[in-house]
Protein backbone atom coordinates (compact mmCIF):
# COMPACT_ATOMS: atom_id res chain seq x y z
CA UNK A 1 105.39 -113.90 21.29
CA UNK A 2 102.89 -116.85 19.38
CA UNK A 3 104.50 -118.79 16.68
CA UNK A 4 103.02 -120.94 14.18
CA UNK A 5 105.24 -124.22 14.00
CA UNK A 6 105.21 -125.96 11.00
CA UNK A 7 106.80 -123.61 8.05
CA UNK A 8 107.70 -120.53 10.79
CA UNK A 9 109.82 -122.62 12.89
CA UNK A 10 110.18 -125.81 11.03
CA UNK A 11 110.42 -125.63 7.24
CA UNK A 12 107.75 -129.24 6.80
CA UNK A 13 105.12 -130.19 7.91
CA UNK A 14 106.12 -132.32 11.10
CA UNK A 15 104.62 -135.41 10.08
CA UNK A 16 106.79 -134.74 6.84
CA UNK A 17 110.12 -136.19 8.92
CA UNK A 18 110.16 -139.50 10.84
CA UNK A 19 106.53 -140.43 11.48
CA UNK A 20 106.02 -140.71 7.27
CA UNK A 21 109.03 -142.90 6.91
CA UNK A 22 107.97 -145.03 10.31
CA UNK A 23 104.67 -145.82 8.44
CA UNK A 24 106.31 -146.54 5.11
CA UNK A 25 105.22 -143.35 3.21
CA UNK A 26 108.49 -141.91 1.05
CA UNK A 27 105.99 -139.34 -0.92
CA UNK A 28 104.55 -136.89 1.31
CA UNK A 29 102.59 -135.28 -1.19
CA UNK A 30 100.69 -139.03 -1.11
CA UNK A 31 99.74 -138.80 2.56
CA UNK A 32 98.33 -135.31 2.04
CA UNK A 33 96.30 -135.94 -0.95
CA UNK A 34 94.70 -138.84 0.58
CA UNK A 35 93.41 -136.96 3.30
CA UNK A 36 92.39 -134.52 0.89
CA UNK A 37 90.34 -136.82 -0.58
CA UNK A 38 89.60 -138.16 3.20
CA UNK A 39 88.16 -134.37 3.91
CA UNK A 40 85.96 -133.82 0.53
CA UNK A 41 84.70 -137.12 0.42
CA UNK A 42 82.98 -136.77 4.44
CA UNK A 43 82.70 -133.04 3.99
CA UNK A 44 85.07 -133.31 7.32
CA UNK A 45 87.50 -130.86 8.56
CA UNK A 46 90.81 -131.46 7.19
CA UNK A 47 93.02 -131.06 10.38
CA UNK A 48 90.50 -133.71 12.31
CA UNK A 49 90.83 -136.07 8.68
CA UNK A 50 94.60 -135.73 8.83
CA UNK A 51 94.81 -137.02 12.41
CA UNK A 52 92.40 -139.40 11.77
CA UNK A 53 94.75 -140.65 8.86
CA UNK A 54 97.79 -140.51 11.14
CA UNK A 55 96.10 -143.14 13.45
CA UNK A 56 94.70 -145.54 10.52
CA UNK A 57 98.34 -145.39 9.07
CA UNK A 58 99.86 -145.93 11.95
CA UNK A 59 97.76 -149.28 13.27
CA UNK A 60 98.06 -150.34 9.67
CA UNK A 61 101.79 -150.12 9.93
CA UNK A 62 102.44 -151.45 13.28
CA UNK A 63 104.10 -148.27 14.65
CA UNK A 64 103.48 -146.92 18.27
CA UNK A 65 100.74 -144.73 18.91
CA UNK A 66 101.76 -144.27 22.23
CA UNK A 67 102.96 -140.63 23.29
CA UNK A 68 106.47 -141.43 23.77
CA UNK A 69 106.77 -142.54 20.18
CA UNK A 70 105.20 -139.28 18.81
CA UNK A 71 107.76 -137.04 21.27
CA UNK A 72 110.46 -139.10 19.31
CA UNK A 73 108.72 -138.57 15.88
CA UNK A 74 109.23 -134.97 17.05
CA UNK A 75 112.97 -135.09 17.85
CA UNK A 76 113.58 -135.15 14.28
CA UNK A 77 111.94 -132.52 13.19
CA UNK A 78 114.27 -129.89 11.62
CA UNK A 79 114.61 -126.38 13.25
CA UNK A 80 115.44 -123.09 11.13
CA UNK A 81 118.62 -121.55 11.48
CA UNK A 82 118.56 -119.49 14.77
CA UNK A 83 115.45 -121.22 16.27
CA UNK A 84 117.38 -123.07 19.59
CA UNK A 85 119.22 -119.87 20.14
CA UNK A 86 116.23 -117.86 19.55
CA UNK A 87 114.52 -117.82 22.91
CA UNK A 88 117.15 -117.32 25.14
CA UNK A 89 118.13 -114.66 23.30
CA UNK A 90 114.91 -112.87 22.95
CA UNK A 91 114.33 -113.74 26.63
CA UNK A 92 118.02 -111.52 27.04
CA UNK A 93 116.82 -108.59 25.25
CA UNK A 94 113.63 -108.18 27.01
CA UNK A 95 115.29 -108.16 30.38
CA UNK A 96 118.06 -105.34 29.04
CA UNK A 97 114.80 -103.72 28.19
CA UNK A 98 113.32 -103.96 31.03
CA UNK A 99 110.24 -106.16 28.69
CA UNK A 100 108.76 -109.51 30.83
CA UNK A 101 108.97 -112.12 27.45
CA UNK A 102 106.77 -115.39 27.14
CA UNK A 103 106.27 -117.50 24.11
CA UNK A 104 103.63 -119.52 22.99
CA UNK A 105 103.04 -121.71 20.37
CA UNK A 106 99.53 -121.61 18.35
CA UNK A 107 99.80 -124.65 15.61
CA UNK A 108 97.75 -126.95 13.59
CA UNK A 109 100.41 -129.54 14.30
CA UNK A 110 100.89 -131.95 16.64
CA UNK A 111 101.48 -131.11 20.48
CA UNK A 112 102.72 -134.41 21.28
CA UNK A 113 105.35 -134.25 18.59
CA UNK A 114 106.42 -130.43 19.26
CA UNK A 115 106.95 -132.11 22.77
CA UNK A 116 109.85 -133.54 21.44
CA UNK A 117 111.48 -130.85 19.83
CA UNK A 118 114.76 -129.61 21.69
CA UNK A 119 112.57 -126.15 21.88
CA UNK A 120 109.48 -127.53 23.89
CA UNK A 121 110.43 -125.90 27.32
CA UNK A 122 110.87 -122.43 26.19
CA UNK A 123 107.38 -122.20 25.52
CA UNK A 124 104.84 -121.09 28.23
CA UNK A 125 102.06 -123.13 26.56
CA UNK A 126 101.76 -124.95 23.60
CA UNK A 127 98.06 -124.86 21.58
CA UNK A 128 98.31 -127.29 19.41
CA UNK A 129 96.74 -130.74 18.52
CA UNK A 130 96.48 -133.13 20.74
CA UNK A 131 95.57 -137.05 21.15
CA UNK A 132 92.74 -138.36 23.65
CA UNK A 133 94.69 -141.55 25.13
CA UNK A 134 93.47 -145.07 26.57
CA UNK A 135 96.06 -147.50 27.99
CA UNK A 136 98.97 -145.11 27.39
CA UNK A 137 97.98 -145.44 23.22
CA UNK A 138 96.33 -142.64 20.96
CA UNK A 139 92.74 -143.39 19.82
CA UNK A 140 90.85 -140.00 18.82
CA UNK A 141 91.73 -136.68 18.29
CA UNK A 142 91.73 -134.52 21.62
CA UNK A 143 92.19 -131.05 20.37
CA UNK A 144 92.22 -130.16 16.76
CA UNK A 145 92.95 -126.60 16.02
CA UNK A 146 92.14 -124.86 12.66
CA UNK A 147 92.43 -120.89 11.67
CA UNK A 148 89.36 -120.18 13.41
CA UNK A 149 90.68 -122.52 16.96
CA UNK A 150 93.53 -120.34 16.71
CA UNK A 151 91.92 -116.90 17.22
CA UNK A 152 90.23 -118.55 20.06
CA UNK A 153 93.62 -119.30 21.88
CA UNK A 154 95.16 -115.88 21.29
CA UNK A 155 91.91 -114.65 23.62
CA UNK A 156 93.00 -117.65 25.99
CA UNK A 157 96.06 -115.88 25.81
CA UNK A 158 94.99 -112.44 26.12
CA UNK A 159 92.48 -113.26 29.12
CA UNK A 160 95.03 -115.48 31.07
CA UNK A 161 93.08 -119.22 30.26
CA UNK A 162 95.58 -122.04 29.94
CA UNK A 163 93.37 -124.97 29.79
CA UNK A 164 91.87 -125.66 26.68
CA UNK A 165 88.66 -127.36 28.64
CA UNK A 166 88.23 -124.13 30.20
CA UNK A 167 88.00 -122.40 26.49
CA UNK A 168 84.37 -120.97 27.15
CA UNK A 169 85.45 -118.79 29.78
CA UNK A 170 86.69 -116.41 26.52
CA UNK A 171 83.36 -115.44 26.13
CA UNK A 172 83.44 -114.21 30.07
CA UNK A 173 83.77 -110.57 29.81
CA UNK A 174 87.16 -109.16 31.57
CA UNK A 175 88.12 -105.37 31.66
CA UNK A 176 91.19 -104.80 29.19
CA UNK A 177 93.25 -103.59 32.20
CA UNK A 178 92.53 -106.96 33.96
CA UNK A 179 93.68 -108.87 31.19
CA UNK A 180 97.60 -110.32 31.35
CA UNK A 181 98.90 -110.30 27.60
CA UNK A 182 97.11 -107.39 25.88
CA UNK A 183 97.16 -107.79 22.45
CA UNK A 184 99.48 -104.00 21.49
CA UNK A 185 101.85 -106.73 23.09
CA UNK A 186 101.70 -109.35 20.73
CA UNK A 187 104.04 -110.64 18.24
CA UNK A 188 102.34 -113.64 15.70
CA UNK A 189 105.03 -115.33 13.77
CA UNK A 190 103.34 -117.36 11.03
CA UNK A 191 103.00 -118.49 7.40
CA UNK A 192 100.59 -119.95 6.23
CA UNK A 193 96.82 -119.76 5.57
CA UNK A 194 95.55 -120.82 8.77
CA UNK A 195 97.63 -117.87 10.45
CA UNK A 196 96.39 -115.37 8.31
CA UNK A 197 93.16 -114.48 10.87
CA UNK A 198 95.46 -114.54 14.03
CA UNK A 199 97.92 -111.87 11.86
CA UNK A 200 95.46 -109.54 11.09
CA UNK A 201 93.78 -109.72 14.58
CA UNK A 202 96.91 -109.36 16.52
CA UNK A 203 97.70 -106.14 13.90
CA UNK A 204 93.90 -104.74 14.11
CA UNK A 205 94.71 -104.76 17.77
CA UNK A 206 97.96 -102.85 17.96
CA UNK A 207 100.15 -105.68 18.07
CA UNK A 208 102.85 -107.19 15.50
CA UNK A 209 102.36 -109.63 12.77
CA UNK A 210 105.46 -110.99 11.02
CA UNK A 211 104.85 -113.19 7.86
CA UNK A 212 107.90 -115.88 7.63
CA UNK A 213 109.06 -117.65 4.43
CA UNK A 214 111.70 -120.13 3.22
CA UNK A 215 114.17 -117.40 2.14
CA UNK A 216 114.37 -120.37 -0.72
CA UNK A 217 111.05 -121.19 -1.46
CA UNK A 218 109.25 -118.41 -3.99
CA UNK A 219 105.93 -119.20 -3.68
CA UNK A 220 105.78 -119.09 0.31
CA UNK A 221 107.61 -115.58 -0.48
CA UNK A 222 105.19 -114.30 -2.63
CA UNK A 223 102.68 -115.49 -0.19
CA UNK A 224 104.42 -113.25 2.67
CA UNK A 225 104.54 -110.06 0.12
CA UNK A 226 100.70 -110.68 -0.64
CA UNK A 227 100.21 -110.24 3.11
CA UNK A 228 102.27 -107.06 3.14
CA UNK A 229 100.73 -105.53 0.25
CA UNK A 230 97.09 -106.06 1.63
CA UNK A 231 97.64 -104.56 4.95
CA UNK A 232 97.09 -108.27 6.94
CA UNK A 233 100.54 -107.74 8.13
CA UNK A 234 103.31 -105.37 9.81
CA UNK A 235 106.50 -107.40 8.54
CA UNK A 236 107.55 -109.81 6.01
CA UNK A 237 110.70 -111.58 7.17
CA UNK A 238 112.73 -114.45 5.92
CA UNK A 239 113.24 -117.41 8.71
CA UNK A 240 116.45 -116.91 9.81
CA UNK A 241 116.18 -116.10 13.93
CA UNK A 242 119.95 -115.85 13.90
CA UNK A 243 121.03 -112.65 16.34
CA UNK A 244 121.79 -109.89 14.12
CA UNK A 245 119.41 -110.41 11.60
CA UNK A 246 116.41 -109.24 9.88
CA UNK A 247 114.12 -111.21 12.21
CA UNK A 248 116.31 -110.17 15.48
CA UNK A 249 116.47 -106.35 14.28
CA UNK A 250 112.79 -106.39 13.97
CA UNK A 251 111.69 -107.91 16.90
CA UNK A 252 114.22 -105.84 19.16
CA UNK A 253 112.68 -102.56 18.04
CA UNK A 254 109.06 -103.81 18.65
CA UNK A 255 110.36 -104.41 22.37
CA UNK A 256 111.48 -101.25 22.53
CA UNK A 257 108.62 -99.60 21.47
CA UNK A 258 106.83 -101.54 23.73
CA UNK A 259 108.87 -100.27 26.55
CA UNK A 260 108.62 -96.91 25.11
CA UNK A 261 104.91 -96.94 24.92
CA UNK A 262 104.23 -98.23 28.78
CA UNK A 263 106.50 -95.50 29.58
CA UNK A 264 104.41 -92.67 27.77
CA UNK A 265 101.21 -94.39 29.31
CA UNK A 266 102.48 -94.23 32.47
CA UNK A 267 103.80 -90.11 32.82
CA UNK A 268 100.38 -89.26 31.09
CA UNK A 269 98.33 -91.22 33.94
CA UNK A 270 100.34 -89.81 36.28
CA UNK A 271 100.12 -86.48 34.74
CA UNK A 272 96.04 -87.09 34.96
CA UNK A 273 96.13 -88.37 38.50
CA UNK A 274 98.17 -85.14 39.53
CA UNK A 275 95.14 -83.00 38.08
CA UNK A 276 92.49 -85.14 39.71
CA UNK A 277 91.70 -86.34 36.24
């Protein structure tokens, strides 16, 4: 299971909760137009611009750049209903199913920050954005990971590379019976415009996209529709990861088809082998 971050599991942007108020921004439509303007102005990409802005604010304010202070930025970042629970439980039903579950986390936001989120251990790895550091303080963007970064890491994913150094060994050819997370056994939770590529890859590829939206927020609803209605994705589901509901229900009968499937895979190579097929 991959998730998006910000507006899947979080309903802001992360930046959007204690790190704007640290550096004395109350309008957070103000940080994002400047780097708007930051982006078209150098032709730049906007995810490098914005963390690029994040350290120019940041010195300019006085606040911490150190990695500590953006794991405690994080710990204020609000969670969707369900989300805390939502792991363990998922973790629960694959095991009654007989279904090995890891999570992942493919974001534009900040690693460093989802560090600090009461979530960050239930994920196997987290692709996100990431700091380079000197002295223990934050001076240049690490990783910075855009829609097209984040097809990369679901082939990281599907091939078994955790180390984001090691990203060229996607191109490394690797049988698809060699490789540990096919992608028929994908989930992508996202829901926005960067996640649209990983959606319709993961669905191309037999897997399961599920577009989430603010069950109160119309546009990123009709956003999630548009994606139903032009085939980019298998599911659009309000974010509510609560156990029982629309999001549980879904997800529990993709695990069982799962299960089903490797099951129907399995008698018909066995009926093969018993042939000499």
């Amino acid at each position: 299971m991959i998730y998006d971050f910000d507006g899947t599991l979080s309903p802001l942007n992360m930046q959007e909760y204690d790190f704007l108020k640290a550096i004395g921004i109350r309008d957070k439509a103000q940080f994002w137009q400047e780097n708007t303007r930051l982006t078209e102005q150098h032709d730049a990409n906007n995810v490098l611009s914005y963390m690029r802005l994040m350290i120019l604010k940041a010195q300019a304010a006085g606040v911490s750049l150190k990695r500590e202070q953006f794991r405690e930025f994080g710990a204020s970042v609000e969670l969707y209903k369900g989300v805390e629970e939502w792991f363990d439980l998922i973790n629960a039903l694959g095991k009654e199913n007989g279904v090995h579950i890891e999570h992942y986390i493919n974001s534009s936001g900040l690693q460093e920050m989802i560090e600090g989120t009461p979530i960050a251990r239930k994920f196997k790895k987290i692709y996100a954005c990431s700091f380079m550091y000197v002295d223990g303080v934050a001076v240049w963007p690490a990783v910075a990971v855009d829609f097209t970064t984040k097809t990369q890491f679901l082939f990281m994913i599907n091939k078994g590379i955790s180390r984001v150094s090691e990203n060229y060994k996607v191109n490394h050819y690797k049988p698809e019976s060699e490789r540990p997370v096919p992608f028929k056994h994908m989930i992508y939770f996202g829901d926005g415009d960067t996640d649209i590529p990983c959606m319709k890859l993961v669905k191309e590829h037999g897997g399961n996209s599920i577009a989430v939206y603010s069950p109160r927020n119309k546009s990123k609803r009709s956003n999630a529709e548009s994606l139903i209605r032009s085939g980019r994705v298998n599911f659009a589901c309000g974010a509510d990861y609560s156990k029982g509901g629309e999001m549980y229900r879904i997800v529990e009968s993709i695990i069982k088809q799962i299960r089903s499937n490797c099951e129907f895979e399995q008698l018909q190579l066995q009926n093969r082998k018993r042939f000499g097929c």
